[in-house]
N, C-alpha and C. Protein backbone atom coordinates (compact mmCIF):
# COMPACT_ATOMS: atom_id res chain seq x y z
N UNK A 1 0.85 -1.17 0.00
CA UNK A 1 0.00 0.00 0.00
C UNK A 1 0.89 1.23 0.00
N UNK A 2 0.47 2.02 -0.81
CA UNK A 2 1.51 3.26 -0.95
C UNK A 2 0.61 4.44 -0.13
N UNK A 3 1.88 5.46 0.12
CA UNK A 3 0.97 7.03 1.11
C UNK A 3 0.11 7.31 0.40
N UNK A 4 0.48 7.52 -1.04
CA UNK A 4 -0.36 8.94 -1.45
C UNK A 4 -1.12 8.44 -2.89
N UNK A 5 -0.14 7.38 -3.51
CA UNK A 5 -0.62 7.17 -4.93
C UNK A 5 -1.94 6.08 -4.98
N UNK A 6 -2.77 6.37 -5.96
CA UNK A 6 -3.41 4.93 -6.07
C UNK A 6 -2.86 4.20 -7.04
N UNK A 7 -3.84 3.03 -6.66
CA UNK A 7 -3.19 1.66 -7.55
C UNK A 7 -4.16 1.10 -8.36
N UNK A 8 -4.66 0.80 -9.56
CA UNK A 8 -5.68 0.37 -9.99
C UNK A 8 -5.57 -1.04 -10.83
N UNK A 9 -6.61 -1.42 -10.85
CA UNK A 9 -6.61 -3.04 -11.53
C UNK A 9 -7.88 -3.31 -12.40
N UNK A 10 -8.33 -3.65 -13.42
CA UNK A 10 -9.36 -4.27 -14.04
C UNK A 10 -9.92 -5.72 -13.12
N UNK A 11 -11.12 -5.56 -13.76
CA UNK A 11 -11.46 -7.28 -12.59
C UNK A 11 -13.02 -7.13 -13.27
N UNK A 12 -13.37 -8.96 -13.98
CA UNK A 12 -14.69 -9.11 -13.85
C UNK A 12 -15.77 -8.52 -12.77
N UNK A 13 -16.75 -7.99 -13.37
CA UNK A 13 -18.26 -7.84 -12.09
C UNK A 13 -19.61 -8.23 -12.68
N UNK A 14 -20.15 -8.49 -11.89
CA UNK A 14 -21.47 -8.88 -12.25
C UNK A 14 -22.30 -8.07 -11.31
N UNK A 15 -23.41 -7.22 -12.27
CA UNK A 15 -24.19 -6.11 -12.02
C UNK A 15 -25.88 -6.60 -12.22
N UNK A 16 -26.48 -6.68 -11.19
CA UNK A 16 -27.46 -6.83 -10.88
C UNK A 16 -28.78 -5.63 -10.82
N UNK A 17 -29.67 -5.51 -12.01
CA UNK A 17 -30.37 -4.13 -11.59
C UNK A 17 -32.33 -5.19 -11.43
N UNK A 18 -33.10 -4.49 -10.48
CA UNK A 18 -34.36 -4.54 -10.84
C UNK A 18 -35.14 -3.66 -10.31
N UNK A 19 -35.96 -3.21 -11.17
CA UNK A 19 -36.57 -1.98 -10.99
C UNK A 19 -38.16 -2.54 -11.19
N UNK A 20 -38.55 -2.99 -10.04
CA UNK A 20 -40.00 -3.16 -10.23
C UNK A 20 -41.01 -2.29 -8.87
N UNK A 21 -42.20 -2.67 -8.84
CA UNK A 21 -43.25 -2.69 -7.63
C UNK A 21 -42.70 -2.68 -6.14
N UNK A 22 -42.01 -4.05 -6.19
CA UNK A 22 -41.18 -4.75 -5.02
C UNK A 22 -39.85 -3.92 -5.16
N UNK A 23 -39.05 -4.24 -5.77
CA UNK A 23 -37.87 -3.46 -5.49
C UNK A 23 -37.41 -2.93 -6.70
N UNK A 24 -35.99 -1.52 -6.25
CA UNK A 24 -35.62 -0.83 -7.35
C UNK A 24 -34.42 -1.32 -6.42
N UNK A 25 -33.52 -1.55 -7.23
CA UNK A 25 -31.92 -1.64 -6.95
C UNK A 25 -31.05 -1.99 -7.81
N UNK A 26 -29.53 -1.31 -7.53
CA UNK A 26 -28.26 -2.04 -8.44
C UNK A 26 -27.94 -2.37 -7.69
N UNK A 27 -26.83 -3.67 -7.77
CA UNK A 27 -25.80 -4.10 -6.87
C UNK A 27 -24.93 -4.52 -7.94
N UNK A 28 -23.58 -4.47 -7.69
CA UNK A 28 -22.25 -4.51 -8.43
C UNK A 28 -21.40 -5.77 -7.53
N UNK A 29 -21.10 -6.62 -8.16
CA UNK A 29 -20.13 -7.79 -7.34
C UNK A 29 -19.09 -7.76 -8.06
N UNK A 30 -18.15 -7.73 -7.38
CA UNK A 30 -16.47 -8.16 -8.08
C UNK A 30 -16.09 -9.73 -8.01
N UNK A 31 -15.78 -9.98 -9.30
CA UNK A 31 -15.23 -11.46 -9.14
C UNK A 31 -14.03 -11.52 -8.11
N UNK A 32 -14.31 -12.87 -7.56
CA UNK A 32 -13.33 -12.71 -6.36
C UNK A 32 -13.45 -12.36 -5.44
N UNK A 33 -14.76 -11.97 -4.48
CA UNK A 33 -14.93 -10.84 -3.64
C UNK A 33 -13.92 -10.20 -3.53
N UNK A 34 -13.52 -9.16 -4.30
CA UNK A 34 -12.23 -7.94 -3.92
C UNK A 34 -13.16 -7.29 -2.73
N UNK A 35 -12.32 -7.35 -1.70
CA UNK A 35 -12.42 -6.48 -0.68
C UNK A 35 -12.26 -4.50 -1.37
N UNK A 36 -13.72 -3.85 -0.68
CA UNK A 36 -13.54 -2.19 -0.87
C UNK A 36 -13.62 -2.01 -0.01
N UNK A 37 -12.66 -1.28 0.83
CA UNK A 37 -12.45 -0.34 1.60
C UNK A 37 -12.37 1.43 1.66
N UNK A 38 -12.60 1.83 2.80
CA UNK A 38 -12.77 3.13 2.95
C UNK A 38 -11.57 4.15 1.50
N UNK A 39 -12.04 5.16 1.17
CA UNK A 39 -11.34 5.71 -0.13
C UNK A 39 -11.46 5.13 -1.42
N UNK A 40 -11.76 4.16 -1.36
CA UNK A 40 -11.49 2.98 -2.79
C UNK A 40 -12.80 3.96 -4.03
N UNK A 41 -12.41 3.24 -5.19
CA UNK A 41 -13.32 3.75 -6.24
C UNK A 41 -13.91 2.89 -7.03
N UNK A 42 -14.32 2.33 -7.43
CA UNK A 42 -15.32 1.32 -8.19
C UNK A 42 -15.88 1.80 -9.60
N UNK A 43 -15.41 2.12 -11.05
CA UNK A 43 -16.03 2.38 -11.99
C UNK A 43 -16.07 1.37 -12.81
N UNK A 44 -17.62 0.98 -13.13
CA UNK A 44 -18.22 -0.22 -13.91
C UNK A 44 -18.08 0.14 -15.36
N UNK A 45 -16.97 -0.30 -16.61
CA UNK A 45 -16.68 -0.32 -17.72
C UNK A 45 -18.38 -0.51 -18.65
N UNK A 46 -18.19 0.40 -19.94
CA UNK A 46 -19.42 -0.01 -20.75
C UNK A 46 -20.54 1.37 -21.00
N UNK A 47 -21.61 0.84 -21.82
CA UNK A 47 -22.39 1.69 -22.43
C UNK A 47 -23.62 1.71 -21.06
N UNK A 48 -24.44 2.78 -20.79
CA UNK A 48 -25.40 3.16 -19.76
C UNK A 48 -26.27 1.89 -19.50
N UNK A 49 -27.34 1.63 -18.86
CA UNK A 49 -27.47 0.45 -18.79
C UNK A 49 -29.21 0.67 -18.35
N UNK A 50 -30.08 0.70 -19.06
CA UNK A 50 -31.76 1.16 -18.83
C UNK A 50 -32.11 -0.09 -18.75
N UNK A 51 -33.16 -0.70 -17.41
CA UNK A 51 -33.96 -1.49 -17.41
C UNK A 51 -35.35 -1.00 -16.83
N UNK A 52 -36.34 -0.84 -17.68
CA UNK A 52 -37.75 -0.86 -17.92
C UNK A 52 -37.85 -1.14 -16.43
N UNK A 53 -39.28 -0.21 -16.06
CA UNK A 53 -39.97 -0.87 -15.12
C UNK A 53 -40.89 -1.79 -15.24
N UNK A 54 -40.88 -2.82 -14.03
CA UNK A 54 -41.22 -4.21 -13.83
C UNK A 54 -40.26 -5.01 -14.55
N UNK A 55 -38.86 -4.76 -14.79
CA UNK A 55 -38.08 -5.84 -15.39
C UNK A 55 -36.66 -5.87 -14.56
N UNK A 56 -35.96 -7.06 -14.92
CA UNK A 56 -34.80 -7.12 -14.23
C UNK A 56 -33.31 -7.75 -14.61
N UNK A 57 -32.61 -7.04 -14.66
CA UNK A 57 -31.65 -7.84 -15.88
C UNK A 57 -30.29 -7.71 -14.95
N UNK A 58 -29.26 -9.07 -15.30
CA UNK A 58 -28.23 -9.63 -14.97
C UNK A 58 -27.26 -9.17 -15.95
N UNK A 59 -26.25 -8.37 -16.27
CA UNK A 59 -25.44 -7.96 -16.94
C UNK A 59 -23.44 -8.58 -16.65
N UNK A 60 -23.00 -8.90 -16.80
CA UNK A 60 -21.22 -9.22 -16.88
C UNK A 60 -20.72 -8.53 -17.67
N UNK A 61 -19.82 -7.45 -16.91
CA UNK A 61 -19.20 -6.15 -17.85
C UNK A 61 -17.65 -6.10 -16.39
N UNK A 62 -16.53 -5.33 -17.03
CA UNK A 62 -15.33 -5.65 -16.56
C UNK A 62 -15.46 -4.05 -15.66
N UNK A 63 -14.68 -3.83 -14.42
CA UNK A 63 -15.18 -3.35 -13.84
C UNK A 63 -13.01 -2.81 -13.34
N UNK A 64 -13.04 -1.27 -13.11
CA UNK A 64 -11.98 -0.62 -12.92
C UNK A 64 -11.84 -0.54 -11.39
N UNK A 65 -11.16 -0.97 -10.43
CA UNK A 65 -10.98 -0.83 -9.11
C UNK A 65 -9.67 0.06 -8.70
N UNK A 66 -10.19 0.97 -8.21
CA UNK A 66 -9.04 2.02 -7.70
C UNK A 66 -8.53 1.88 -6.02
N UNK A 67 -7.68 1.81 -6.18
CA UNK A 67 -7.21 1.48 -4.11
C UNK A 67 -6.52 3.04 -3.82
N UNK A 68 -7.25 3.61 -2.56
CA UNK A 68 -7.01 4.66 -2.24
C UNK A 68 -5.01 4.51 -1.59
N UNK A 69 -4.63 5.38 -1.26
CA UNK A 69 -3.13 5.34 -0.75
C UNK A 69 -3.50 5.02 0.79
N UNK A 70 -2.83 4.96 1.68
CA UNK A 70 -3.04 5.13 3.00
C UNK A 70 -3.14 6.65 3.70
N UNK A 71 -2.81 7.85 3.22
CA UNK A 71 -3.50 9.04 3.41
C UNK A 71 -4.75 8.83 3.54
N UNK A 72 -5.03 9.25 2.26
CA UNK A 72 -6.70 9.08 1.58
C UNK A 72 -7.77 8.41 2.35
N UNK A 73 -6.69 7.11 2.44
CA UNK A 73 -8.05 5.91 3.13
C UNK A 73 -8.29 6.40 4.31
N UNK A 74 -6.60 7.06 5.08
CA UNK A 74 -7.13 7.53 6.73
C UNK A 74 -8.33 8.48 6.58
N UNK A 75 -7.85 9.69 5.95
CA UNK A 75 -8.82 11.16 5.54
C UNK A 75 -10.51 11.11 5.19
N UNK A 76 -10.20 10.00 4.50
CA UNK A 76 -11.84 9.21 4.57
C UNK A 76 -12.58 8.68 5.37
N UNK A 77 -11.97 8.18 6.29
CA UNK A 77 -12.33 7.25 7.42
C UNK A 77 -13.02 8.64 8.89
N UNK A 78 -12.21 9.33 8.75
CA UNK A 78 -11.69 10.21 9.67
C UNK A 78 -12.65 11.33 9.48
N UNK A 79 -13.17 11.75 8.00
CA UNK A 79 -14.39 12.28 6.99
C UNK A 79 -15.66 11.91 7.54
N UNK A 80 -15.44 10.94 7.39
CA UNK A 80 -16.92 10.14 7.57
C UNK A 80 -17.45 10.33 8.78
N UNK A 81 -17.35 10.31 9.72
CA UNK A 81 -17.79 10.28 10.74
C UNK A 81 -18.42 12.42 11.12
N UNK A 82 -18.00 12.81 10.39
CA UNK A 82 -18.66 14.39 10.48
C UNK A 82 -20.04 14.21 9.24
N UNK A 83 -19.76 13.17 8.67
CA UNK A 83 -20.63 13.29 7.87
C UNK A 83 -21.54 12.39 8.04
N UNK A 84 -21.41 11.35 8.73
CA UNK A 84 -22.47 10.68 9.30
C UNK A 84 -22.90 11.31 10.67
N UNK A 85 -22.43 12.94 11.21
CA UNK A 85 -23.75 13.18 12.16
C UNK A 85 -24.69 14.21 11.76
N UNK A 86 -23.99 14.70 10.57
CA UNK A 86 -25.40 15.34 9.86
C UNK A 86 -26.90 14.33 9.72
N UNK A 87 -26.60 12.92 9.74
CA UNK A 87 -28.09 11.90 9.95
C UNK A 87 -28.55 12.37 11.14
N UNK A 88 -27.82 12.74 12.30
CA UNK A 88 -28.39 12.40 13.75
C UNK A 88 -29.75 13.98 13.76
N UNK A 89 -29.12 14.84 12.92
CA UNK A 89 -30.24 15.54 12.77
C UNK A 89 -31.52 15.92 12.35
N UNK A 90 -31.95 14.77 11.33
CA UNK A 90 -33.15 13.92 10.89
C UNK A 90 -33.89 13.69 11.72
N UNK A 91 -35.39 13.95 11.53
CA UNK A 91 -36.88 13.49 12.74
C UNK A 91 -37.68 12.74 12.06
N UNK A 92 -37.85 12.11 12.08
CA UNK A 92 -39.27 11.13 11.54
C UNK A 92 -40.39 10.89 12.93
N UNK A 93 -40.52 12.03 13.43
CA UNK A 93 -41.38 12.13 14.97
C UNK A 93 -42.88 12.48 13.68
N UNK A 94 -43.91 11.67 14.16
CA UNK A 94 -45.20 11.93 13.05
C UNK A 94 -45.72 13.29 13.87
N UNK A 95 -46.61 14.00 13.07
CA UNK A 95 -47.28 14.63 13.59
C UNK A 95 -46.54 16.13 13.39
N UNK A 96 -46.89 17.39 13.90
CA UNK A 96 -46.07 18.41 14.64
C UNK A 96 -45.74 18.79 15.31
N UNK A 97 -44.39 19.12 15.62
CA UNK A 97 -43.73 20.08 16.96
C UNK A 97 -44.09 20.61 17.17
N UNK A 98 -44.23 21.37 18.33
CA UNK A 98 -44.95 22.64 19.00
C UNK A 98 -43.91 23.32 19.33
């Protein structure tokens, strides 16, 4: 693992989309489970990818994995946590405040 530079690699994925009633979702798998960690980058190779609603399609397209340096990954890690307490300020209390 280097300080500052990243390191990148190609790697099979298999991309999962369905967009129906029940559910809307992508999910992206790396062959191999490659471990992503904090900083990392993930860009899925290929042309845009539209699936119709009520349909659901299984796609295999090669997939660019970027590994953050050990800076980065700390700075991210270290990031995150100011940015996960902007959630704590969210109410889902029904009704209105007085």
């Amino acid at each position: 693992m280097t300080l500052l530079r990243r390191t990148r690699f190609e790697t099979p994925c298999r991309i999962e989309i369905d967009n129906s009633d029940t559910a809307c979702h992508a999910h992206v798998e790396l062959a191999g489970n490659v471990p992503i960690t904090a900083g990392d980058r993930v860009c899925v190779q290929g042309e845009p990818i539209t699936v119709r609603f009520g349909q659901r399609a299984v796609i295999e397209r090669m997939a660019v994995v970027e590994r953050a340096g050990l800076i980065e990954r700390l700075w991210t890690k270290f990031t995150a946590h100011f940015e996960m307490s902007e959630l704590y300020e969210v109410s889902f209390t029904p009704g209105r405040i007085a």
